[in-house]
C-alpha atoms as a PDB file:
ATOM      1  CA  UNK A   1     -27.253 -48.540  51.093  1.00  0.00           C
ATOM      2  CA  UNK A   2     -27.843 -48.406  47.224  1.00  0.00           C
ATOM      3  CA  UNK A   3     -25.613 -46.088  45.704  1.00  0.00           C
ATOM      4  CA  UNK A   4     -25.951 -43.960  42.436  1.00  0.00           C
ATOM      5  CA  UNK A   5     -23.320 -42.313  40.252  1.00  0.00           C
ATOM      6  CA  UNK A   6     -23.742 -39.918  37.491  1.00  0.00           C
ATOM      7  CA  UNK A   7     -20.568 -39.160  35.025  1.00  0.00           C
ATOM      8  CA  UNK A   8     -18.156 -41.725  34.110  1.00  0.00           C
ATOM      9  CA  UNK A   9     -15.102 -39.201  33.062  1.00  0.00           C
ATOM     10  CA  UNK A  10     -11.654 -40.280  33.937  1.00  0.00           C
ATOM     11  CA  UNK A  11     -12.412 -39.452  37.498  1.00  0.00           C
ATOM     12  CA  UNK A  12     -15.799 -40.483  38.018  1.00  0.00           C
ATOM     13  CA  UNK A  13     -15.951 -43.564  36.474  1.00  0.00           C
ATOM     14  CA  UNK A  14     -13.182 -44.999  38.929  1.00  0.00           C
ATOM     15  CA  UNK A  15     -14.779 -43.568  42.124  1.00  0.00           C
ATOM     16  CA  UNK A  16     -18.022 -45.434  40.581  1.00  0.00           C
ATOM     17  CA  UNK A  17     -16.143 -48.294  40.177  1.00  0.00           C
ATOM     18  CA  UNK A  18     -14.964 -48.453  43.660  1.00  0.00           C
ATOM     19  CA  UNK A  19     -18.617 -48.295  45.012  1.00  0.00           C
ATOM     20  CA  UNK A  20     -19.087 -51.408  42.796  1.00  0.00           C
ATOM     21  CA  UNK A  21     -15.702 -52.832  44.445  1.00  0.00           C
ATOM     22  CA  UNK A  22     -16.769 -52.070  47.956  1.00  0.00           C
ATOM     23  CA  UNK A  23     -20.208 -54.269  47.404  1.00  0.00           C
ATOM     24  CA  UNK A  24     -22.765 -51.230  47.158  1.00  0.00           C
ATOM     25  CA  UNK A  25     -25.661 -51.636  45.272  1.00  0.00           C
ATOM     26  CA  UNK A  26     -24.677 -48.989  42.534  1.00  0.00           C
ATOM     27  CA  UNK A  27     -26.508 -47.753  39.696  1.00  0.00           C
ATOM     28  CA  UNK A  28     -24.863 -45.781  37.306  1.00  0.00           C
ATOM     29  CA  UNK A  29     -25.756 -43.088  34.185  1.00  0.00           C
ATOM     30  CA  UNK A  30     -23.556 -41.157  31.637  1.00  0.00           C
ATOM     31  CA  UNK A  31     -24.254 -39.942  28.166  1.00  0.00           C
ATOM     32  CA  UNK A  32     -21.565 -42.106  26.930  1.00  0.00           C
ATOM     33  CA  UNK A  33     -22.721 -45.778  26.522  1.00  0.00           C
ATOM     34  CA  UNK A  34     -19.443 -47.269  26.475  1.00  0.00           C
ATOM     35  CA  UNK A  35     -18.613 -45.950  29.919  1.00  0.00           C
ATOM     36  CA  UNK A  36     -21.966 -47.527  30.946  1.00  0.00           C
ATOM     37  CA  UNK A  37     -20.941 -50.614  29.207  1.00  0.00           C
ATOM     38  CA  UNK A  38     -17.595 -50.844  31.720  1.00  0.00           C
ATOM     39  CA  UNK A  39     -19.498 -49.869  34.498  1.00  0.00           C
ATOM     40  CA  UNK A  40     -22.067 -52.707  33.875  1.00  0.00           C
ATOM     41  CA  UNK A  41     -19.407 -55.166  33.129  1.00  0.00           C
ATOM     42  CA  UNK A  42     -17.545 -54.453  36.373  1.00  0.00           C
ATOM     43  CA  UNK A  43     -21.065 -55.448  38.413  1.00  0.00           C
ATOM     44  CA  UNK A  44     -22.678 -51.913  37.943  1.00  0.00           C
ATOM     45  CA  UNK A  45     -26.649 -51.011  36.955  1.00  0.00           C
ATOM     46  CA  UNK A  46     -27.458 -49.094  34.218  1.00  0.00           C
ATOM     47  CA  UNK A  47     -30.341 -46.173  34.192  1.00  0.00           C
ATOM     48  CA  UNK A  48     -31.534 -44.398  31.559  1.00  0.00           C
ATOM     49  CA  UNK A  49     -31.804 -41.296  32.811  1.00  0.00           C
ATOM     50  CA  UNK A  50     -31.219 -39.039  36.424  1.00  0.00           C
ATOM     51  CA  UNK A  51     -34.667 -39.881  37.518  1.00  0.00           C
ATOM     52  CA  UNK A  52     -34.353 -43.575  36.881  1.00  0.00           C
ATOM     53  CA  UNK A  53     -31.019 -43.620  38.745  1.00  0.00           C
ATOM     54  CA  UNK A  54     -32.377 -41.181  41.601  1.00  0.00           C
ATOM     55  CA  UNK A  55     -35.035 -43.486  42.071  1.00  0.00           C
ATOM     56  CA  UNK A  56     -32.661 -46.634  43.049  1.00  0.00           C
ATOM     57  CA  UNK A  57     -30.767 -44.537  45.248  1.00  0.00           C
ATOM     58  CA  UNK A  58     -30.262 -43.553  48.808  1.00  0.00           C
ATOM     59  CA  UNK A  59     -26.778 -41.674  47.567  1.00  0.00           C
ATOM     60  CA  UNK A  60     -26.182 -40.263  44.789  1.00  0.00           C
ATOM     61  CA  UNK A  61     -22.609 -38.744  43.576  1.00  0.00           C
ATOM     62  CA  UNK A  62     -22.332 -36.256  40.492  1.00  0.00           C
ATOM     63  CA  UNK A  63     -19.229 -35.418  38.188  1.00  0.00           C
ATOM     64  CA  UNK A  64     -19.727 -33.807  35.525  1.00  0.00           C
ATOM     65  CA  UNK A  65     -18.208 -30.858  33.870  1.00  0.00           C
ATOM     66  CA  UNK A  66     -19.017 -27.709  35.140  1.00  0.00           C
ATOM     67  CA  UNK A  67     -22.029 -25.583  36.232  1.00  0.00           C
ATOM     68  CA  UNK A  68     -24.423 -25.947  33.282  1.00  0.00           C
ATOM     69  CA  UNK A  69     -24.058 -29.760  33.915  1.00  0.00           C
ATOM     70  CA  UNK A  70     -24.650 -29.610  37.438  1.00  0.00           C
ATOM     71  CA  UNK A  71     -27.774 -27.995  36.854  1.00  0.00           C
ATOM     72  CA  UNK A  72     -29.373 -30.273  34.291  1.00  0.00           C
ATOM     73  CA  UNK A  73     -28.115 -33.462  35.964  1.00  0.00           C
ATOM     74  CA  UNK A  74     -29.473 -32.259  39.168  1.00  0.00           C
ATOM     75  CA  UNK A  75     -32.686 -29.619  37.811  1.00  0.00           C
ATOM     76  CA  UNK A  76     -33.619 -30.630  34.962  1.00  0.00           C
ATOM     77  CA  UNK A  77     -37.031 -32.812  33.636  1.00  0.00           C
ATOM     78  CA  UNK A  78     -35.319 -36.146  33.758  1.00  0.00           C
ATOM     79  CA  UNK A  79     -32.775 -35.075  36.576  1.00  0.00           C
ATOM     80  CA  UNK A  80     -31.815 -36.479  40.055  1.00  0.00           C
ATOM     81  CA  UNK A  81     -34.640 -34.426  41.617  1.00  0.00           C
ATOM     82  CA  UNK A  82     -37.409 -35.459  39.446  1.00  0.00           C
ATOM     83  CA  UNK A  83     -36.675 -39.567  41.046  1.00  0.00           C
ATOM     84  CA  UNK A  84     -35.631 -38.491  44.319  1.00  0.00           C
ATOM     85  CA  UNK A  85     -37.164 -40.290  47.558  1.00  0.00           C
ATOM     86  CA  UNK A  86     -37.172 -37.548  50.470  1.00  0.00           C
ATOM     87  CA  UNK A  87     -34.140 -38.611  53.025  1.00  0.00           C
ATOM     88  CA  UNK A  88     -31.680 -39.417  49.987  1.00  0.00           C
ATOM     89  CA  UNK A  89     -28.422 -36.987  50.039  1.00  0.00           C
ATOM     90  CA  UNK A  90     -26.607 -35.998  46.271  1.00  0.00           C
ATOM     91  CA  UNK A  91     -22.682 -35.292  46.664  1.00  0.00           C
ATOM     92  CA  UNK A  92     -21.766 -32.960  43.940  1.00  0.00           C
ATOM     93  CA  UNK A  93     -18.465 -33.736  42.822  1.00  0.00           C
ATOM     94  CA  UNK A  94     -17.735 -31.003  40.300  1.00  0.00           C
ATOM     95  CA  UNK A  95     -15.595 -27.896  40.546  1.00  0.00           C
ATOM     96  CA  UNK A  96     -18.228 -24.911  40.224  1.00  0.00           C
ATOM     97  CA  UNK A  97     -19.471 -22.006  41.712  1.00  0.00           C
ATOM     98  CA  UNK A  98     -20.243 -22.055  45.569  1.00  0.00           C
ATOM     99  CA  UNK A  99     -23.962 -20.514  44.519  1.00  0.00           C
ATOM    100  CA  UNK A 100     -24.237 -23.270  42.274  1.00  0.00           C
ATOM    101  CA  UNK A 101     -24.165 -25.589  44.728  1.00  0.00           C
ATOM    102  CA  UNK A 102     -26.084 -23.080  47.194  1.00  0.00           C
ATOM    103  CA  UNK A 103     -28.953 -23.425  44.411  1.00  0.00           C
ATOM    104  CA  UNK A 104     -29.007 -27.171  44.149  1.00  0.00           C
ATOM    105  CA  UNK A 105     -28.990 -27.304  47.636  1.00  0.00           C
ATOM    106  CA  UNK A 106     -31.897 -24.566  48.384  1.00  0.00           C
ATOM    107  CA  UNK A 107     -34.409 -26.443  45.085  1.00  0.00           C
ATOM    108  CA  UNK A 108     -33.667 -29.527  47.002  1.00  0.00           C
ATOM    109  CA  UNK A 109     -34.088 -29.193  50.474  1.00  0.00           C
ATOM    110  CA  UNK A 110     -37.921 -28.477  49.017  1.00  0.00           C
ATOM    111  CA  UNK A 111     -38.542 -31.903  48.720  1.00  0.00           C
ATOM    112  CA  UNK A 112     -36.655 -33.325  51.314  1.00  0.00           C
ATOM    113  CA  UNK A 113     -33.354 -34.250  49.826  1.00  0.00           C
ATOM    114  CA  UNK A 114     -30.207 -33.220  51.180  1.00  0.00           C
ATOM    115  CA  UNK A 115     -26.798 -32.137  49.205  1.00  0.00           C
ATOM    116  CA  UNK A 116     -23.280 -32.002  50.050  1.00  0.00           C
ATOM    117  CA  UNK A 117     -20.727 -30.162  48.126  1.00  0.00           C
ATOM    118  CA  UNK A 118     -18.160 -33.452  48.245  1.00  0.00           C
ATOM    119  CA  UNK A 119     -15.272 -32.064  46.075  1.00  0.00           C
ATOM    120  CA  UNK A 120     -12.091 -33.816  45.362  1.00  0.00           C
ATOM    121  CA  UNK A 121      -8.539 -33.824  44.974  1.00  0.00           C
ATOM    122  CA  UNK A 122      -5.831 -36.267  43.752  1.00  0.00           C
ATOM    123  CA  UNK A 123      -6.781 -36.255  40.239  1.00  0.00           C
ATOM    124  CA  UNK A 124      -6.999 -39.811  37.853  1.00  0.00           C
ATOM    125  CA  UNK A 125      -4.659 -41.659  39.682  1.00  0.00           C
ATOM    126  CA  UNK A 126      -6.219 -40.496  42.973  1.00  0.00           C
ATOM    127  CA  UNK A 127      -9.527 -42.050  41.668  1.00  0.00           C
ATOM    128  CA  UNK A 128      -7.798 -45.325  40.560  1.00  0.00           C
ATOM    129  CA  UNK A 129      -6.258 -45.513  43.881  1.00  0.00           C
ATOM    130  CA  UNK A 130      -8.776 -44.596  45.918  1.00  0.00           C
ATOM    131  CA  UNK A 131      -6.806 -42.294  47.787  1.00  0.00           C
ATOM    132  CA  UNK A 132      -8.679 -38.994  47.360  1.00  0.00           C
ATOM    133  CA  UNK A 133      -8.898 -35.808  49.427  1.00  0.00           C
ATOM    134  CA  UNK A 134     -12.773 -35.065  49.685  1.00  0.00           C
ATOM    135  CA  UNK A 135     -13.290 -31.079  50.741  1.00  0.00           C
ATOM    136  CA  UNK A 136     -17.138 -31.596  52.054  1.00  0.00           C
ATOM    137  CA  UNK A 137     -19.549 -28.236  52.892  1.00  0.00           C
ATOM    138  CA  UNK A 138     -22.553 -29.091  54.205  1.00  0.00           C
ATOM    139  CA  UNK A 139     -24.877 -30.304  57.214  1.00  0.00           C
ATOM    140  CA  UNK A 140     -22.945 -32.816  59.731  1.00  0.00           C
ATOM    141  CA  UNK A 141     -26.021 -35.694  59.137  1.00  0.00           C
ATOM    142  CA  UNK A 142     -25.762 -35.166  55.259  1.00  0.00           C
ATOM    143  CA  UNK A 143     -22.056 -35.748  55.070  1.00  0.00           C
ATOM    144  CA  UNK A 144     -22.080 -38.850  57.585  1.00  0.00           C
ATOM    145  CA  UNK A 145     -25.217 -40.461  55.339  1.00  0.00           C
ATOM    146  CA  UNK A 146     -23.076 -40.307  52.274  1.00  0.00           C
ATOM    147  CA  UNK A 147     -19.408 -40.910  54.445  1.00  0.00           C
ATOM    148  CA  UNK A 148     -19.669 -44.651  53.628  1.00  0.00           C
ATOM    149  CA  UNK A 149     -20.017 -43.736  49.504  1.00  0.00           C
ATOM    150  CA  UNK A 150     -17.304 -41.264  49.818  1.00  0.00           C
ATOM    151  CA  UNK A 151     -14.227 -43.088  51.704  1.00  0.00           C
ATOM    152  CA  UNK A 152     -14.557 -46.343  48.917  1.00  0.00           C
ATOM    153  CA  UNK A 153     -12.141 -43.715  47.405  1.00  0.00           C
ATOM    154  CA  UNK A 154     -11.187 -41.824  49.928  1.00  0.00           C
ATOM    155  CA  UNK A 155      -7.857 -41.261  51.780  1.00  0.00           C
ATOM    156  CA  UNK A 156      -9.195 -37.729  53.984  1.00  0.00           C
ATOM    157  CA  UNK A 157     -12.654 -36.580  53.959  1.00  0.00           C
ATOM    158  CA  UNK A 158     -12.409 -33.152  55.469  1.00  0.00           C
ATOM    159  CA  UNK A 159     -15.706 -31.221  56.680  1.00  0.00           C
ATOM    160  CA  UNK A 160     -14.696 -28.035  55.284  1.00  0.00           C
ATOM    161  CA  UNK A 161     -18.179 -25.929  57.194  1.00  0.00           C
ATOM    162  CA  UNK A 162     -21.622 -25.124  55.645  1.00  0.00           C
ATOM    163  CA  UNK A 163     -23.151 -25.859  52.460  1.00  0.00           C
ATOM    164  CA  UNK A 164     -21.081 -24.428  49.334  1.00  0.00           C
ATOM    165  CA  UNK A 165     -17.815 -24.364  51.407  1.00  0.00           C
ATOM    166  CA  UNK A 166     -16.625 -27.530  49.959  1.00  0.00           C
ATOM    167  CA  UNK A 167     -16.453 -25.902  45.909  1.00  0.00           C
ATOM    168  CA  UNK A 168     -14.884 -22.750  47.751  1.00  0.00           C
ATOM    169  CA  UNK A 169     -11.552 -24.699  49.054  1.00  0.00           C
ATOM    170  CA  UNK A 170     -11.662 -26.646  45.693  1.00  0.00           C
ATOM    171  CA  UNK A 171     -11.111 -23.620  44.200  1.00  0.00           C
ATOM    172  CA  UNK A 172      -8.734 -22.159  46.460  1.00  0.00           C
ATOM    173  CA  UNK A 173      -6.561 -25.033  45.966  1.00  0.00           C
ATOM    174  CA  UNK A 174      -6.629 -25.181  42.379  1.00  0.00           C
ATOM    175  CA  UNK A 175      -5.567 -21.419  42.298  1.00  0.00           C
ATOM    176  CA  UNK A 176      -2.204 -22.424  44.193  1.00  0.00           C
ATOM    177  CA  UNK A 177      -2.257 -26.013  41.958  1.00  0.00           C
ATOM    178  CA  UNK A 178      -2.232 -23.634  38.919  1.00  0.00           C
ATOM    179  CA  UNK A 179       0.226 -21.150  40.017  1.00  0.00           C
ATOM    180  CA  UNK A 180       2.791 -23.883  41.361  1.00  0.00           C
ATOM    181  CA  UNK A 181       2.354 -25.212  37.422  1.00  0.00           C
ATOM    182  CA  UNK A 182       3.057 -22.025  35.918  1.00  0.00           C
ATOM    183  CA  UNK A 183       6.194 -21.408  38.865  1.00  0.00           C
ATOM    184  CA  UNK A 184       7.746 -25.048  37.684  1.00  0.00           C
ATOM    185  CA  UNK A 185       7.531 -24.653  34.363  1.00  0.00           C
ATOM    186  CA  UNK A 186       9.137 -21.407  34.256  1.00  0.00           C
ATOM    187  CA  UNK A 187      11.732 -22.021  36.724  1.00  0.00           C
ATOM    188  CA  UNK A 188      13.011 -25.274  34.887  1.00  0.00           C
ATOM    189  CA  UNK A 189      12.313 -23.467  31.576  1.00  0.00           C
ATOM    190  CA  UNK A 190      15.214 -20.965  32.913  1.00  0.00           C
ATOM    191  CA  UNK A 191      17.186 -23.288  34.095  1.00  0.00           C
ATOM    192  CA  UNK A 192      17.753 -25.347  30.812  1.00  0.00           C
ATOM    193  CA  UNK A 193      18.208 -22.182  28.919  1.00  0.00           C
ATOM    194  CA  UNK A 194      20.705 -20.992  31.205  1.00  0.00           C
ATOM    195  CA  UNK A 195      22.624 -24.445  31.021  1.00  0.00           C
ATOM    196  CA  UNK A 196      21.972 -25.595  34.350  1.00  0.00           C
ATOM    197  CA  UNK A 197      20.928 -29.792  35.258  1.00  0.00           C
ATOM    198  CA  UNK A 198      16.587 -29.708  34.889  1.00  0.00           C
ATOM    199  CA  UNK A 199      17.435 -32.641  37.276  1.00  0.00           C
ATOM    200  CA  UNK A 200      19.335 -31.321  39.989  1.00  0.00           C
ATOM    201  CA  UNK A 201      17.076 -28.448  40.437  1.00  0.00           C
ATOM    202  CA  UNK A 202      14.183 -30.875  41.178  1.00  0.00           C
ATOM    203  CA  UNK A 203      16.240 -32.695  43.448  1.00  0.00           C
ATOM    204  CA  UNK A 204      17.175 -29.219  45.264  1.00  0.00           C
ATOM    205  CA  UNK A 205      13.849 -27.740  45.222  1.00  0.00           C
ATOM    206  CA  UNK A 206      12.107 -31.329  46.153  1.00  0.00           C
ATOM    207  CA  UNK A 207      14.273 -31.586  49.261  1.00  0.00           C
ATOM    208  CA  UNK A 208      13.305 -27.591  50.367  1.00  0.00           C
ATOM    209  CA  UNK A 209       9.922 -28.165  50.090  1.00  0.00           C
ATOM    210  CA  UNK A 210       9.335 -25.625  46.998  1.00  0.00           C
ATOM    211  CA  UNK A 211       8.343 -28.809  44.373  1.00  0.00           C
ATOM    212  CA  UNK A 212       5.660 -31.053  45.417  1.00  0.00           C
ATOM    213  CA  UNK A 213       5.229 -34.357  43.945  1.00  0.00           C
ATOM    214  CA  UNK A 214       2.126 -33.069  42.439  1.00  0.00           C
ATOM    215  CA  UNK A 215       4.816 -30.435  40.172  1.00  0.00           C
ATOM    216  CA  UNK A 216       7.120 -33.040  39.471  1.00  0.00           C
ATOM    217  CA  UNK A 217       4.642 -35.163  38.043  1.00  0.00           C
ATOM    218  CA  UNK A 218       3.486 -32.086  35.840  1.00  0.00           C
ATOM    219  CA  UNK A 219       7.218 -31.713  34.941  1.00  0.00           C
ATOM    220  CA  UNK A 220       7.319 -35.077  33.410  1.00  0.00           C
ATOM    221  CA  UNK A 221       4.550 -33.868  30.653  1.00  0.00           C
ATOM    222  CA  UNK A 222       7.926 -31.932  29.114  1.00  0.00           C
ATOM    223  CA  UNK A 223      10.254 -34.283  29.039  1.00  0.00           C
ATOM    224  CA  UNK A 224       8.928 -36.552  26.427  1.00  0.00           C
ATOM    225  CA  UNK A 225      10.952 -36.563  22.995  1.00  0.00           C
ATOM    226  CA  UNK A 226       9.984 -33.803  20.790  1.00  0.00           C
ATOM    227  CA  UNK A 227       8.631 -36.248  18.174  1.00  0.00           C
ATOM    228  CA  UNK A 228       6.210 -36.971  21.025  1.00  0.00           C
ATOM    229  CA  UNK A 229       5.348 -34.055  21.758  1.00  0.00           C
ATOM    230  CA  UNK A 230       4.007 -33.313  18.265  1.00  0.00           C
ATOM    231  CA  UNK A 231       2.509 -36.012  17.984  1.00  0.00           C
ATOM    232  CA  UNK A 232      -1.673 -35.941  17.625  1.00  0.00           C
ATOM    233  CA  UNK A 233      -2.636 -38.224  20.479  1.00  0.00           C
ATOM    234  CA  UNK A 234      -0.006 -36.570  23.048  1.00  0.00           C
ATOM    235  CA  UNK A 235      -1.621 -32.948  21.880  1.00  0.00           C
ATOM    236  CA  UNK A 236      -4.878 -33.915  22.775  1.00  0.00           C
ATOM    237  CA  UNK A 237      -4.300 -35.044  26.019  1.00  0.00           C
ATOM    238  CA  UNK A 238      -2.317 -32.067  26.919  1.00  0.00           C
ATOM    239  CA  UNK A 239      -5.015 -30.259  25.301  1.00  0.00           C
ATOM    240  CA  UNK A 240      -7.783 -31.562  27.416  1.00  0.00           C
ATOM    241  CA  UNK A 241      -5.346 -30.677  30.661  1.00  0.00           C
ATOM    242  CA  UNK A 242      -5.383 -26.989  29.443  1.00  0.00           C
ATOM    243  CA  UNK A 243      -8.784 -26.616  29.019  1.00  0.00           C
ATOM    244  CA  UNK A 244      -9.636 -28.135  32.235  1.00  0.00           C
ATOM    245  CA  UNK A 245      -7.415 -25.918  34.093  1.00  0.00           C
ATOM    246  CA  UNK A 246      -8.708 -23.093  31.726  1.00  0.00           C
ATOM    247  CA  UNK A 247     -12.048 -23.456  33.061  1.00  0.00           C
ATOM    248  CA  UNK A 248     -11.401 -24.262  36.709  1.00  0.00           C
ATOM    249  CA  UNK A 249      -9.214 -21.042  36.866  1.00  0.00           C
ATOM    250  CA  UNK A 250     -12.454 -19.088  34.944  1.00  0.00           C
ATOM    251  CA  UNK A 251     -14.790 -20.686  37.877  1.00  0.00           C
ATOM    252  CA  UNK A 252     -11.868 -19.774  40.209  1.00  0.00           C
ATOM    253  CA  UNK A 253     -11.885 -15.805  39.311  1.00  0.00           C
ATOM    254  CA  UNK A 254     -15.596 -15.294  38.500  1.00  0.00           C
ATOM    255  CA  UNK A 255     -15.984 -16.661  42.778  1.00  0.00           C
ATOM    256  CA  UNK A 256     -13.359 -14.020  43.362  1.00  0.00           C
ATOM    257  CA  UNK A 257     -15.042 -11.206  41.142  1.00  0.00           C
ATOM    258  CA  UNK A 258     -18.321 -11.995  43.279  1.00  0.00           C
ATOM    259  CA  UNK A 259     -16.205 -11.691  46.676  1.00  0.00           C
ATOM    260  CA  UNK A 260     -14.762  -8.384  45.646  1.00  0.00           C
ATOM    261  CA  UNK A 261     -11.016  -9.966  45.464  1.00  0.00           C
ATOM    262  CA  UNK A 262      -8.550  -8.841  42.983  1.00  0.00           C
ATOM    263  CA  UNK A 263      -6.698 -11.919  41.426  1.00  0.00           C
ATOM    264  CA  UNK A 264      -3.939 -10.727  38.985  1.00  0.00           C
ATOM    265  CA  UNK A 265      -1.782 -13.569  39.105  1.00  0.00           C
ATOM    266  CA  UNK A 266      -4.510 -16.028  39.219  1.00  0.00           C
ATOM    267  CA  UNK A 267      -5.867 -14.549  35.714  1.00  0.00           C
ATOM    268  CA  UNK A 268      -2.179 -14.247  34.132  1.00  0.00           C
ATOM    269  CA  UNK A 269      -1.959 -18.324  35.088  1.00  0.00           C
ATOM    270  CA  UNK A 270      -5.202 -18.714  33.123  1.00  0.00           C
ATOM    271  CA  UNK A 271      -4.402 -17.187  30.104  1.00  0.00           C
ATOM    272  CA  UNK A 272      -1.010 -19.226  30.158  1.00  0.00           C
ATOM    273  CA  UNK A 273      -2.009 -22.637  30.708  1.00  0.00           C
ATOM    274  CA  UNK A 274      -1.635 -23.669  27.153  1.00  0.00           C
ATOM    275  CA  UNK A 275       1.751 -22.114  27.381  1.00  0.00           C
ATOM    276  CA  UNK A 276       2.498 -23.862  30.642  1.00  0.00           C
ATOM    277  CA  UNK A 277       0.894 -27.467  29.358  1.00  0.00           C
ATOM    278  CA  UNK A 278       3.198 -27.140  26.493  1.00  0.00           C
ATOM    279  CA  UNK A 279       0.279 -27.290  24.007  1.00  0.00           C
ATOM    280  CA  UNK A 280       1.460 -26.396  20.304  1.00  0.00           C
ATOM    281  CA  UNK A 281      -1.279 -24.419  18.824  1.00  0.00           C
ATOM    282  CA  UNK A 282      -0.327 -21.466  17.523  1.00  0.00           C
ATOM    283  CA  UNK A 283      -3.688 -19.403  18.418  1.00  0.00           C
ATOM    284  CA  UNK A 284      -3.456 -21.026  22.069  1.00  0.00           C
ATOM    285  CA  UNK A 285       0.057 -19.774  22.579  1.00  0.00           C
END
């Protein structure tokens, strides 16, 4: 099976590089040459486009940014579908809209390629370790063409129903991701203020179940010295994090909008996440 992978982010490019490790024939794309370059080095091929790499490809996996990408990647002149053999299946990685994906899905099914909404959780280390959750809408025969792709990095692949019902979950779970953020930082906020051990209420609230390991790793983004905290390269990680979750949450309550739900909470958490990421800008805060 010849594989194809299209953005080389800090999550894509290790789930690209793990089709490399696990002996596929992988051919790989991104706008940024050096990630290419890695890629290449590790035993990867490089294509100059979506319809070049389409073309080499029996499965092809996509993580980009956000919808706009999804649909140029997949839609547009040079894109997947423009190379595409009838029979080949694309996994779209990204956290968008369900219609999104219900789009790709409908424009491709026209000439005979399927999609799968493959979306993932575990994060960067997840990708490095290859032990990511894939949430996976879709037809049965789709999913089990591109299974072999998906578990190089995989610890669960769950068939979450139909076609789109993979980016719905993803963006269920990031609501209570989010919201578990924004209920550990305030709680341990509190608690220092009110002179109480940061430490022993992780170690209480770990062993009841209330802080996943998933919090306390977010926790450890605030205890770094104040110096760096300040300093430049620290803010613009943290600032990357924010807008990330920024975005997923906007994805998160436009999906709710078009359900009819009501998500107060949910849009409170996104207009906090600088707060909550501890970035220092004063127009972000």
């Amino acid at each position: 099976m010849r594989a194809g992978f299209i953005g080389l982010g800090n999550i894509g490019a290790p789930m690209a590089e793990w089709l490399v490790k696990s002996s596929f024939e992988t051919t790989v794309y991104d706008t940024n040459p050096e990630a290419v370059r890695e890629l290449v080095a590790a035993g990867a091929r490089a294509a100059t486009s979506g319809r070049e790499l389409a073309a080499a490809s029996d499965v092809m996996g996509v993580c980009v940014r956000d919808d706009a990408d999804v649909l140029d990647v997949v839609l547009g002149e040079d894109g997947l579908l423009a190379g595409a053999t009838p029979g080949s299946v694309i996994a779209l990685h990204s956290t968008i809209l369900p219609r999104t994906v219900t789009e790709v899905g409908r424009l491709a099914a026209k000439r005979g390629v399927g999609v799968v909404d493959a979306c993932i959780t575990g994060g960067r280390a997840g990708a490095q370790q290859g032990t990511l959750t894939y949430m996976v809408g879709g037809e049965s025969e789709h999913l089990e063409r591109v299974r072999p792709a998906l578990e190089t990095s995989a610890a669960k692949i769950i068939h979450t129903g139909p076609l789109a019902s993979g980016a719905a979950t993803k963006l269920c779970n990031n609501l209570m991701t989010y919201l578990g953020f924004l209920a550990a930082f305030e709680a341990t906020h509190l608690a220092r203020n009110a002179g109480l051990s940061q430490q022993a209420l992780e170690e209480v609230t770990a062993t009841n179940g209330n802080m996943s390991q998933q919090m306390l790793r977010f926790l450890a983004l605030h205890k770094v010295s104040p110096e760096q905290q300040k300093s430049e390269s620290f803010q613009t990680v943290i600032r990357s994090y924010a807008d990330l979750a920024e975005k997923d949450l906007t994805v998160t309550l436009a999906f709710a909008r078009e359900n009819g739900v009501t998500l107060p909470g949910t849009a409170l958490c996104q207009q906090l996440m600088a707060r909550v990421y501890g970035v220092l800008d004063e127009n972000r805060r």
